[in-house]
Every structure is written in structure tokens, then in C-alpha cells.
Protein backbone atom coordinates (compact mmCIF):
# COMPACT_ATOMS: atom_id res chain seq x y z
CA UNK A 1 80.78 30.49 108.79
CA UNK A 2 77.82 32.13 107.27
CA UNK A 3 76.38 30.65 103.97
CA UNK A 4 75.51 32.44 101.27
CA UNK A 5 72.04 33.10 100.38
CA UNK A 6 72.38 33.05 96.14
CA UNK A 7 70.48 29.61 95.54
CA UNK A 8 67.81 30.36 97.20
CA UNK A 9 66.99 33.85 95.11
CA UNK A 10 68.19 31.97 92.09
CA UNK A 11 65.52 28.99 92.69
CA UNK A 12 63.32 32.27 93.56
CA UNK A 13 64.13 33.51 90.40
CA UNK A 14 62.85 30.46 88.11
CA UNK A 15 59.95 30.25 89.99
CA UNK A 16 59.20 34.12 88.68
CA UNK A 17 60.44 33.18 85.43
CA UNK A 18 58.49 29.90 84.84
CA UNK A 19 55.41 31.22 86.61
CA UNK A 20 54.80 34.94 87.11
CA UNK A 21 56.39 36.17 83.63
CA UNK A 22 54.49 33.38 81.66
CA UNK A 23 51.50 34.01 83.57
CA UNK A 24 51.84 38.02 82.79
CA UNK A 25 53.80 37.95 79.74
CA UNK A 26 52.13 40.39 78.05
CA UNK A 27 51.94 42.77 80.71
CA UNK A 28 55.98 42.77 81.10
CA UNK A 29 56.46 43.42 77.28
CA UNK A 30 54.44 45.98 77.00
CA UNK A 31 56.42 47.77 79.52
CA UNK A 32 59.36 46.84 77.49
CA UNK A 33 57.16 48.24 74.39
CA UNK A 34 56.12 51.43 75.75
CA UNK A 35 58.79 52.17 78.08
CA UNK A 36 58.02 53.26 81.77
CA UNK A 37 55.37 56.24 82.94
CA UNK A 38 55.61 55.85 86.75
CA UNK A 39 53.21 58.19 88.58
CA UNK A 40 54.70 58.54 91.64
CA UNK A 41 58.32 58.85 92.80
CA UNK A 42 58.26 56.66 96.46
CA UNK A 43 61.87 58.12 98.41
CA UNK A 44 61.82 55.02 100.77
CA UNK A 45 64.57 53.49 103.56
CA UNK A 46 66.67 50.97 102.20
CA UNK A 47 65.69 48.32 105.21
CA UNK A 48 65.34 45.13 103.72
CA UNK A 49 61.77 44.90 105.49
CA UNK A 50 60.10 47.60 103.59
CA UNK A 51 59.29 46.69 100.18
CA UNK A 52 57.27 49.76 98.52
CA UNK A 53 55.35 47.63 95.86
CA UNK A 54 54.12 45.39 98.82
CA UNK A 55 52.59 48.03 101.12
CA UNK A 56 51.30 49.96 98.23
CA UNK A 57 50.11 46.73 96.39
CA UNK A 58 52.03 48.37 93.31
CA UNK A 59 52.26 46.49 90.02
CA UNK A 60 55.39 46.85 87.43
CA UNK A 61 56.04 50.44 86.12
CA UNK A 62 54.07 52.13 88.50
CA UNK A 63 56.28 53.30 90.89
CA UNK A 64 59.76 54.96 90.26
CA UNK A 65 61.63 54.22 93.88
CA UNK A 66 64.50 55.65 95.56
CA UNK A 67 65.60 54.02 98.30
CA UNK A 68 69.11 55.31 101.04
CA UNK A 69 69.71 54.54 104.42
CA UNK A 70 67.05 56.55 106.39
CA UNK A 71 65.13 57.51 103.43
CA UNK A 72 67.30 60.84 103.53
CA UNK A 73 66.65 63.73 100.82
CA UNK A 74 70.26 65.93 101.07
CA UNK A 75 69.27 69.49 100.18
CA UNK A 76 69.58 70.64 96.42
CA UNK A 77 73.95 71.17 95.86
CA UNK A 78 74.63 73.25 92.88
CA UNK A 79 77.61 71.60 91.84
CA UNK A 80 78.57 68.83 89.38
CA UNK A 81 79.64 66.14 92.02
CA UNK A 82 77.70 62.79 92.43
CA UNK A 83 74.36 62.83 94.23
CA UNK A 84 72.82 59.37 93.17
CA UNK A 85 69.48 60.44 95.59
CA UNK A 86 69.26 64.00 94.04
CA UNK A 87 70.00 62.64 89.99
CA UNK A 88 67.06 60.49 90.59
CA UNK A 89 64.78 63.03 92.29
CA UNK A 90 65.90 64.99 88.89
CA UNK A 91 65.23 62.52 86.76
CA UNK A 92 61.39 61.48 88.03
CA UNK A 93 60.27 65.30 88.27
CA UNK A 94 61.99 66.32 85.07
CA UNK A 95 61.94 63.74 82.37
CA UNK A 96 59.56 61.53 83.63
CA UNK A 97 56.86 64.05 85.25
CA UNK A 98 55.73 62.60 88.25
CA UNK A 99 52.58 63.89 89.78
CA UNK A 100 53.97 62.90 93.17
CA UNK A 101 56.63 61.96 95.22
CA UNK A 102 56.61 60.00 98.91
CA UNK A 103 58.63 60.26 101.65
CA UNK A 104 58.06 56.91 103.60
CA UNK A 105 59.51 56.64 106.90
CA UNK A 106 59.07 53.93 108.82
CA UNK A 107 58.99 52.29 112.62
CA UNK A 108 62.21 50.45 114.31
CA UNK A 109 64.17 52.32 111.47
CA UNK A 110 68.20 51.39 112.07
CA UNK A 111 69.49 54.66 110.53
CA UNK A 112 67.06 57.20 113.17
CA UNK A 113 68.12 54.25 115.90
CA UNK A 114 72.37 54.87 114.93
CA UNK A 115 71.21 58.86 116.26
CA UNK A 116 70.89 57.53 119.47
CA UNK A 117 74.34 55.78 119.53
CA UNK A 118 77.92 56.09 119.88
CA UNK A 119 79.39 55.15 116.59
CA UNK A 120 82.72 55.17 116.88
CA UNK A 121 84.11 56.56 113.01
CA UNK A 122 86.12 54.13 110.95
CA UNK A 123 87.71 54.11 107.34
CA UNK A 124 84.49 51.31 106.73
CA UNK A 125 81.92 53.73 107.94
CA UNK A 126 83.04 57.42 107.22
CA UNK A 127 80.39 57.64 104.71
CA UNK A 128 77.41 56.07 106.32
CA UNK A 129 78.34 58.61 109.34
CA UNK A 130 78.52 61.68 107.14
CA UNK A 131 74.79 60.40 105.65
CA UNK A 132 73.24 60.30 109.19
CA UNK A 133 73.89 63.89 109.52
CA UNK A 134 71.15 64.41 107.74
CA UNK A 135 68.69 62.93 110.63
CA UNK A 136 70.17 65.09 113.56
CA UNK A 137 68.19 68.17 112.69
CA UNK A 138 65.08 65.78 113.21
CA UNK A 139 66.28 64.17 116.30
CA UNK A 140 67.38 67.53 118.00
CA UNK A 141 63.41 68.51 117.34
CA UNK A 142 62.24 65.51 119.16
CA UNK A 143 64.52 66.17 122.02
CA UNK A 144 63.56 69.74 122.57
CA UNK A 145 59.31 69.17 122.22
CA UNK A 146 60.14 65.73 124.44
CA UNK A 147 62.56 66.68 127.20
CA UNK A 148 63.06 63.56 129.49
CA UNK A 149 61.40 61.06 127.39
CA UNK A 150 62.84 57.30 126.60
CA UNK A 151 65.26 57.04 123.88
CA UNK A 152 62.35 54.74 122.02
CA UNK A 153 59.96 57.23 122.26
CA UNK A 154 62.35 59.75 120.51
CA UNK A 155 63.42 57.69 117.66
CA UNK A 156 59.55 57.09 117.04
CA UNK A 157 59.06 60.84 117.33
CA UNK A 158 62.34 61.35 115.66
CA UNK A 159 60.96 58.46 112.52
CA UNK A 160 58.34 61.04 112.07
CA UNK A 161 59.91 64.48 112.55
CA UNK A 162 62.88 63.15 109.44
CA UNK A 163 59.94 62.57 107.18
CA UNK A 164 58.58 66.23 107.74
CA UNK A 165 62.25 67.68 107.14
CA UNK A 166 63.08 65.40 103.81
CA UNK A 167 59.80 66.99 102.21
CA UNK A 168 61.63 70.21 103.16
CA UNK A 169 64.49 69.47 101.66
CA UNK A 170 62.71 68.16 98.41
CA UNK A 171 61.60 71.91 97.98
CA UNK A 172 65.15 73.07 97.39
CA UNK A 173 65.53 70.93 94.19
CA UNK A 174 64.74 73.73 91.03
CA UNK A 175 62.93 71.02 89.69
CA UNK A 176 60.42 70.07 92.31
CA UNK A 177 59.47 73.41 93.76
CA UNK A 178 58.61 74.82 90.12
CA UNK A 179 56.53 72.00 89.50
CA UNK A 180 55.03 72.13 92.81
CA UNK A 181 54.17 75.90 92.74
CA UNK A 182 52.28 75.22 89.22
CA UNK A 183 50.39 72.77 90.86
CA UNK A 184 51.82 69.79 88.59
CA UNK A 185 53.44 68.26 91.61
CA UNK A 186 52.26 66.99 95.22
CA UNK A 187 54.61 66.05 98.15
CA UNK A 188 53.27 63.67 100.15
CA UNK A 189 54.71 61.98 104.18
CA UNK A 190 54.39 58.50 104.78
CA UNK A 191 54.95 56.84 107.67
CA UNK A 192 54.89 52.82 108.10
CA UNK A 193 54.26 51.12 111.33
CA UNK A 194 55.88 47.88 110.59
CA UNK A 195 54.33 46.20 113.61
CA UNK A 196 50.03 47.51 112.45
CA UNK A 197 50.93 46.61 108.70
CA UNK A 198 49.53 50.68 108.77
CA UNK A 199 50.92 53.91 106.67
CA UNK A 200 50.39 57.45 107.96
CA UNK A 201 50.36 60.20 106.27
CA UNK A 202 51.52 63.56 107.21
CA UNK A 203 48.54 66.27 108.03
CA UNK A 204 50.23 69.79 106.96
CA UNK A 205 46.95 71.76 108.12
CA UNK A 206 46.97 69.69 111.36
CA UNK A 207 50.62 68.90 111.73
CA UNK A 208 50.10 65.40 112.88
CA UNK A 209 50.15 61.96 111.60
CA UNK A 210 47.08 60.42 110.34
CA UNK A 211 45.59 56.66 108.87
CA UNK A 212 46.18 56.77 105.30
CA UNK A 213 42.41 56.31 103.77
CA UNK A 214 41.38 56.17 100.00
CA UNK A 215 39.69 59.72 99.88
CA UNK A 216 37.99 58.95 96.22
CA UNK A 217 35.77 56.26 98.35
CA UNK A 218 34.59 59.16 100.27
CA UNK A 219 33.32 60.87 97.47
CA UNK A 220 31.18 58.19 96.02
């Protein structure tokens, strides 16, 4: 029988409370004070490998994250249903004015792997299957620019390809193309190789994947 996990993240949490919040006290109230003003919204995978504050070296209140199986943006539904992924997209862009928002794929992802597999449908899975729908446009791309190729080679292709088509499907949210045609709002690709500790961003001019680099340092 498995044992459960909960004493060790409750001994992880009194080590945070005794040590990190003392230590930045003043830091976390002041959040509390002033209330959060995230720059950038980061749309990331929900695999318990990728932590967004750790590859970014984020503090606190500076990122406001998303994070689905796949990092998966469903196109904009006009209707009054529940879309947990699109209220939050709505809620960064409109009330708390992001200046950007990331899409950050990532290597050895397990929802761009299930594309590749027979799943056979269930009552425990008939919503994770209708959610990877949104990932066959992207792997049907892959297949047709690499005819032949092994299915690990796809998914990588196919990793990259879903990032592209989520930025597309940002731009059908109201809210995120006005912003982004008045210039108040940048879409930006990521891509994490997990196995490099590297994130590549997407090259629209170039249409390729390249190192992120801190372009400020280049202008110093």
C-alpha cells in the first residue's frame, strides 16, 4: 500500500514558516498590504516537475500562473459555462493588466506523449480525453512536416508546434487581442528542456526555437 506523502509537506511547511517567512516577513506583508501586481501571466503544464518560479527564479507576487494538463489555451467560447483556464486568462489581462503572458511548453510532456497512445475512454477519464483534443491540431502538424519519423521525435516536434497554436488561441480572447493590438500586451513561447535546465523561446520572424537570452544585457 502506498503511504501518504502529508508529513513530509507539513514538516516542509514549518520549515517555511519558522525560516523563510521570518526571514522575509516584511516582504510577505507587504504583499498582503498592497495586494498583488503580477507582470506576467506564465500559462504553464501542470507536471509536477515544472515549477515556474524555479526556472524563472521568480519571487512572491510576480508571476500570476495558470497551469492545465498540456499547458492548453481552449479558444475564446462566448457563453456563460465554466472555463477555469479562460476566467483566469480574463482576469490577468483585464483587471490585473499584464504586460505579458507565457506559454511554456516543455520536454517529456505526458499530455503531448497520451497523443501518441491508445487511451481507451472511461467514466474516470472522459474529461482529460476531451482536454487532449486540444493538442491534435499540433500533433497532426508534426506528422505532416515529419513523415516517417520516430514517435519521440514527434512529440518533441509536437511539444513545440502546441506552444505555437496556444498563442493562437490566446488571440481569440476579446481581452488579449485588444490589448495586444494597442501594444499594451506581448505574447511570448517558451519551451523548457527539462534534461539542459534550458528555456526557448519562440522566433515569430524566424519561426524556430531559440536560447532564451536577457536582451537588456545586450544593450549595455
Amino acid at each position: 500500500m502506498p503511504k501518504s506523502k502529508l508529513q513530509e509537506f507539513v514538516k516542509g511547511h514549518e520549515t517555511f514558516r519558522d525560516i523563510k517567512f521570518k526571514k522575509n516577513r516584511e516582504r510577505f506583508l507587504s504583499l498582503v498590504e498592497t495586494g498583488q501586481n503580477p507582470g506576467a501571466l506564465f500559462i504553464g503544464c501542470s507536471d509536477s516537475r515544472i515549477v515556474p518560479t524555479l526556472i524563472t527564479d521568480s519571487k512572491p507576487g510576480e508571476l500570476f500562473i495558470i497551469r492545465n494538463i498540456g499547458n492548453f489555451v481552449a479558444p475564446f467560447q462566448p457563453d456563460a459555462e465554466f472555463h477555469a483556464t479562460a476566467a483566469a486568462i480574463e482576469y490577468a489581462t483585464s483587471v490585473l493588466e499584464v504586460t505579458d503572458i507565457i506559454v511554456c511548453g516543455h520536454s517529456d510532456c505526458g499530455a503531448i506523449g497520451a497523443l501518441f497512445k491508445n487511451i481507451t475512454p472511461s467514466e474516470e477519464n472522459i474529461h482529460t480525453i476531451k482536454w487532449l483534443e486540444l493538442g491534435e491540431e499540433p500533433k497532426k502538424h508534426a506528422m505532416i512536416l515529419h513523415p516517417g519519423a520516430s514517435v519521440d521525435v514527434l512529440q518533441s516536434y509536437t511539444e513545440k508546434l502546441s506552444v505555437v497554436f496556444q498563442l493562437g488561441n490566446l488571440l481569440t480572447y476579446p481581452a488579449v487581442k485588444k490589448r495586444v493590438d494597442a501594444g499594451k500586451l506581448f505574447l511570448h513561447g517558451w519551451y523548457y528542456e527539462m534534461r539542459e535546465g534550458l528555456i526557448y523561446s519562440y522566433d515569430d520572424e524566424n519561426y524556430t526555437f531559440m536560447p532564451l537570452r536577457d536582451t537588456t544585457k545586450e544593450k549595455q
